[in-house]
C-alpha atoms as a PDB file:
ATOM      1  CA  UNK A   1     -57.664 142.180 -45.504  1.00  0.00           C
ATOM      2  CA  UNK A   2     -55.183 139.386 -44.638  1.00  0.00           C
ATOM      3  CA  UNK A   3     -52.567 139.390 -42.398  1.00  0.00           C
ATOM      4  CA  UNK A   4     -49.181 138.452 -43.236  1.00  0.00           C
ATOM      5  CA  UNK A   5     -47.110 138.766 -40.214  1.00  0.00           C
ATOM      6  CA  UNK A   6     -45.111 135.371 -39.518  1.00  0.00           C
ATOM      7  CA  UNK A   7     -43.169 135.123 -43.075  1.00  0.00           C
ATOM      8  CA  UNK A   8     -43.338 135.790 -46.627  1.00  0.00           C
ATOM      9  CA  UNK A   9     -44.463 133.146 -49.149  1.00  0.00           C
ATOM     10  CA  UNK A  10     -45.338 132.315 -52.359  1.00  0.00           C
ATOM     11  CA  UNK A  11     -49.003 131.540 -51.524  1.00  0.00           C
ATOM     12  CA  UNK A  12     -49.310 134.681 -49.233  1.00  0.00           C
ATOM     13  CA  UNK A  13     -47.781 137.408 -51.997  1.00  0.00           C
ATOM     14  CA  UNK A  14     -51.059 135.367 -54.702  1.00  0.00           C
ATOM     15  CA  UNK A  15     -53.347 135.861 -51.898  1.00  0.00           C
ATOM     16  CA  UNK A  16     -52.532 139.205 -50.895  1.00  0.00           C
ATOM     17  CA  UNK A  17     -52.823 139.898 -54.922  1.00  0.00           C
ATOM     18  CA  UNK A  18     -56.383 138.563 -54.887  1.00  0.00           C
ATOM     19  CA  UNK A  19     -57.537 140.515 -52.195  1.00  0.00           C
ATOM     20  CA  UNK A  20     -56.194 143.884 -53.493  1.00  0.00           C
ATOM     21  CA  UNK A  21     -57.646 143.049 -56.738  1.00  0.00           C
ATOM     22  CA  UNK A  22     -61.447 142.231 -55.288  1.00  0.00           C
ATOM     23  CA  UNK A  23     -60.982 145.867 -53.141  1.00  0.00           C
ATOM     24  CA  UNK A  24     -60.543 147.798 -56.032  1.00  0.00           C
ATOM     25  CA  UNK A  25     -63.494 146.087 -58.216  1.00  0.00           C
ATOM     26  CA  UNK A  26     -65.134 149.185 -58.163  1.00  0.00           C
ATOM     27  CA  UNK A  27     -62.261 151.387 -58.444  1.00  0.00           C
ATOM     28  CA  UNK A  28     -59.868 152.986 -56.481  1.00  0.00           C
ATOM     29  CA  UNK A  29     -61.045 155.778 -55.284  1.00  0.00           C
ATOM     30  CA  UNK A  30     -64.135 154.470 -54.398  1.00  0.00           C
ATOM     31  CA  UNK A  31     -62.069 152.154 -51.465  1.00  0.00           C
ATOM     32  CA  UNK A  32     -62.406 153.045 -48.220  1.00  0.00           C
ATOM     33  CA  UNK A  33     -59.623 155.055 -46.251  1.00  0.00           C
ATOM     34  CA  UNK A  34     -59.019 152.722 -43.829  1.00  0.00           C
ATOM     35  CA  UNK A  35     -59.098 149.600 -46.241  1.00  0.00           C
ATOM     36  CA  UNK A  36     -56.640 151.474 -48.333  1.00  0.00           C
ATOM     37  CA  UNK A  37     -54.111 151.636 -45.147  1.00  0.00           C
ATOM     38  CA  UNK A  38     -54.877 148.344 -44.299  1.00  0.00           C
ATOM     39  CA  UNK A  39     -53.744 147.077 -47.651  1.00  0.00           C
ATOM     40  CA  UNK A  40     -50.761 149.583 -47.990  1.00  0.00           C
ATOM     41  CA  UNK A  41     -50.049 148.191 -44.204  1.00  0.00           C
ATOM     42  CA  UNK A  42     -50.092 144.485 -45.212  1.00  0.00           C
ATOM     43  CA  UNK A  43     -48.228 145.467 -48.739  1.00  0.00           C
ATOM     44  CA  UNK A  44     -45.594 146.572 -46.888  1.00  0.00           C
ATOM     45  CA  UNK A  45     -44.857 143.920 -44.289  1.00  0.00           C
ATOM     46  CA  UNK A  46     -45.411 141.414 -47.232  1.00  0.00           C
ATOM     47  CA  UNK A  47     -42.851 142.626 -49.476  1.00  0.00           C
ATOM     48  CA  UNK A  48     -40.578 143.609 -46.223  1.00  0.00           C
ATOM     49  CA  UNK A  49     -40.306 139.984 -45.606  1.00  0.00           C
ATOM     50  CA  UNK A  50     -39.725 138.990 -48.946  1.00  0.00           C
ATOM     51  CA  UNK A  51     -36.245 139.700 -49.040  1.00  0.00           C
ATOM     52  CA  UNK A  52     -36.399 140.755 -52.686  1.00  0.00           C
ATOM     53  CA  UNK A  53     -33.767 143.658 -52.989  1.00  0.00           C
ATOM     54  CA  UNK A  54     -35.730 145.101 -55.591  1.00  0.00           C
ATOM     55  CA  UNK A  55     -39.102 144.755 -54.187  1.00  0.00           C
ATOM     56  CA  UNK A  56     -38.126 147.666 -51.414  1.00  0.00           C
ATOM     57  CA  UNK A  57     -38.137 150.541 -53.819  1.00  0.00           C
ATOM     58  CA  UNK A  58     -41.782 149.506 -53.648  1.00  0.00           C
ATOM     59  CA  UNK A  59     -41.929 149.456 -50.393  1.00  0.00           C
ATOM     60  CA  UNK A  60     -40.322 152.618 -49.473  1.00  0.00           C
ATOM     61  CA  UNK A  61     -43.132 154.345 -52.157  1.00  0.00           C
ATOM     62  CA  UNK A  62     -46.294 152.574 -50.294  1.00  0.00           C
ATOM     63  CA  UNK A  63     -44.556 154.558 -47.245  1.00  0.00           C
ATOM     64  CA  UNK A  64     -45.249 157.639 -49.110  1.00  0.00           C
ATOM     65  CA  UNK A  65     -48.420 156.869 -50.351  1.00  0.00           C
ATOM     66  CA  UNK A  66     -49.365 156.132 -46.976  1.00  0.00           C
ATOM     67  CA  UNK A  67     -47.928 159.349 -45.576  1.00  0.00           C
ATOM     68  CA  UNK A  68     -49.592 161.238 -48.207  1.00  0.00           C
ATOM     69  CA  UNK A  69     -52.993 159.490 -47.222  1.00  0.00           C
ATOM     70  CA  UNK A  70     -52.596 160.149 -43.775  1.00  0.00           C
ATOM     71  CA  UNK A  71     -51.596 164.037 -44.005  1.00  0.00           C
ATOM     72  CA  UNK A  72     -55.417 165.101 -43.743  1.00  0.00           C
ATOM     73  CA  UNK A  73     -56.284 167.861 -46.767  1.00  0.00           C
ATOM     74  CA  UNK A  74     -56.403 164.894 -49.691  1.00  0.00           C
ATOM     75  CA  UNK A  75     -57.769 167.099 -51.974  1.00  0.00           C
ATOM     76  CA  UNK A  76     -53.927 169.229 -51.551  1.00  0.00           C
ATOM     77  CA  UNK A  77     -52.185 166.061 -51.934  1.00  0.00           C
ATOM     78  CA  UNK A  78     -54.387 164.855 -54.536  1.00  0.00           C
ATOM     79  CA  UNK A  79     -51.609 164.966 -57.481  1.00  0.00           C
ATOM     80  CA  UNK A  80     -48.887 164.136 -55.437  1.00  0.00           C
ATOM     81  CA  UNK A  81     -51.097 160.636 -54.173  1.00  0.00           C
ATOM     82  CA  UNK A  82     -51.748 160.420 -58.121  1.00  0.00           C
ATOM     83  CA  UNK A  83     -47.668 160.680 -59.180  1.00  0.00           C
ATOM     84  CA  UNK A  84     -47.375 157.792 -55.958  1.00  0.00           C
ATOM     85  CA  UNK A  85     -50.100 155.949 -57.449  1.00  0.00           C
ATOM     86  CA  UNK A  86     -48.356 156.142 -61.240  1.00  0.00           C
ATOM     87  CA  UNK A  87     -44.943 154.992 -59.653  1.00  0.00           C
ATOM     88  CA  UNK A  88     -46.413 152.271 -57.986  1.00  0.00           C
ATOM     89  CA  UNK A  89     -47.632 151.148 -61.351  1.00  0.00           C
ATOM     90  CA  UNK A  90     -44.643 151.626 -63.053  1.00  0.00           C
ATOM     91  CA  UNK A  91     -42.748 149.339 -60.108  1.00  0.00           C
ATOM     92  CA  UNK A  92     -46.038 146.701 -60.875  1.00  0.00           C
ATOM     93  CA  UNK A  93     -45.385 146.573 -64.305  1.00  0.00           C
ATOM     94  CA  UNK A  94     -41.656 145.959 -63.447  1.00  0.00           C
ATOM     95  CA  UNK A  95     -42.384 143.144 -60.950  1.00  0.00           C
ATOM     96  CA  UNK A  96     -44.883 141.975 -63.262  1.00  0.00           C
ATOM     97  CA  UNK A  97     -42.230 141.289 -66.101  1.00  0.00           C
ATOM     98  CA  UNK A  98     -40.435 138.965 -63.805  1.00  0.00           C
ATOM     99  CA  UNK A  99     -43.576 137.000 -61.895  1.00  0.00           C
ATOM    100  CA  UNK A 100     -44.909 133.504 -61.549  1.00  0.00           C
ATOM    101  CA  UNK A 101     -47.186 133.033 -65.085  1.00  0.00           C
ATOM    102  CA  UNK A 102     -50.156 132.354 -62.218  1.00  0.00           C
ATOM    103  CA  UNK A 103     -49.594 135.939 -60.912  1.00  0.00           C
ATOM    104  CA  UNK A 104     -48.274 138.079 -63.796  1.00  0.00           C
ATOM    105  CA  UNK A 105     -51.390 138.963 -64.863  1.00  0.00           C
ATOM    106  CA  UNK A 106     -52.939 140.243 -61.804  1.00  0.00           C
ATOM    107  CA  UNK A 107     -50.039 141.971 -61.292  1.00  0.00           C
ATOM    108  CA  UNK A 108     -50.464 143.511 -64.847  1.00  0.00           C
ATOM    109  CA  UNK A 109     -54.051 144.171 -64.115  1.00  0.00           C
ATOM    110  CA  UNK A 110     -53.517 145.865 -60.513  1.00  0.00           C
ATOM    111  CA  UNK A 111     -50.305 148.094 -62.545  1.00  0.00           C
ATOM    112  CA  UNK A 112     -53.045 148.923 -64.761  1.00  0.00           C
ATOM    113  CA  UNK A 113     -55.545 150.033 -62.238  1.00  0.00           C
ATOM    114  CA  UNK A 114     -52.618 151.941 -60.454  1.00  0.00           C
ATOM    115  CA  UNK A 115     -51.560 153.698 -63.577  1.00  0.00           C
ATOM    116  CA  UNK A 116     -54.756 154.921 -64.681  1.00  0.00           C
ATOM    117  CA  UNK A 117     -55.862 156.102 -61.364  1.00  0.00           C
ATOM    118  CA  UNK A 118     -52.616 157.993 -60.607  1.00  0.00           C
ATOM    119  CA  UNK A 119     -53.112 159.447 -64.225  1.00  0.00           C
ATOM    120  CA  UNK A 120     -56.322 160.831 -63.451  1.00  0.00           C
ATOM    121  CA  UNK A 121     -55.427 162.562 -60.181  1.00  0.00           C
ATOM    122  CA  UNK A 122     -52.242 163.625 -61.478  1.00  0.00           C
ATOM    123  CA  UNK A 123     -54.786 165.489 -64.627  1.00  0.00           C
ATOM    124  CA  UNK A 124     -56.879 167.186 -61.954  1.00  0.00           C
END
């Protein structure tokens, strides 16, 4: 993944976007473990430094997520990880209302990707 560590732009928020999107190509549960807290890591420093009030609800649920990742039985958090995954979605869609045009439909896409996969573990 990319690293986004001296500030938050524009540019870096698109890229970061792309990336996500070409990790999940063949779904999300099919992602590594440590690529998924390597993109929940650089998620959360990118949207730290954007200094976007409302962007740190998301932030504070990627925390979760990650926690829930990192607790070692998945399969007991598994609808727990799916209700993180389905708010995450929800907060997409929201941030997607307000985006760029060049990035509100990746943004739609990824809320759709989070939303259905948080559906399905939240069904199991």
């Amino acid at each position: 993944m990319i690293k986004f560590t001296d500030h938050y732009t524009p540019e870096a928020g698109a890229a970061q976007l792309t990336a996500t999107l070409k990790a999940l190509q063949e779904g999300l549960t099919s992602l590594p473990l440590s690529t998924a807290h390597t993109n929940i890591d650089d998620w959360q420093n990118l949207l730290e430094q954007s200094g976007i009030p409302a962007l740190q609800d998301v932030v504070r649920e990627l925390g979760n997520l990650q926690s829930l990742l990192s607790s070692g039985d998945l399969n007991q958090n598994t609808v727990a990880i799916g209700r993180s995954l389905s708010m995450l979605g929800a907060q997409t869609t929201q941030a997607a209302a307000t985006a760029t045009p060049e990035t509100r439909s990746d943004l739609t896409r990824l809320a759709d990707m989070l939303l259905r996969a948080g559906g399905d573990l939240e069904g199991l």
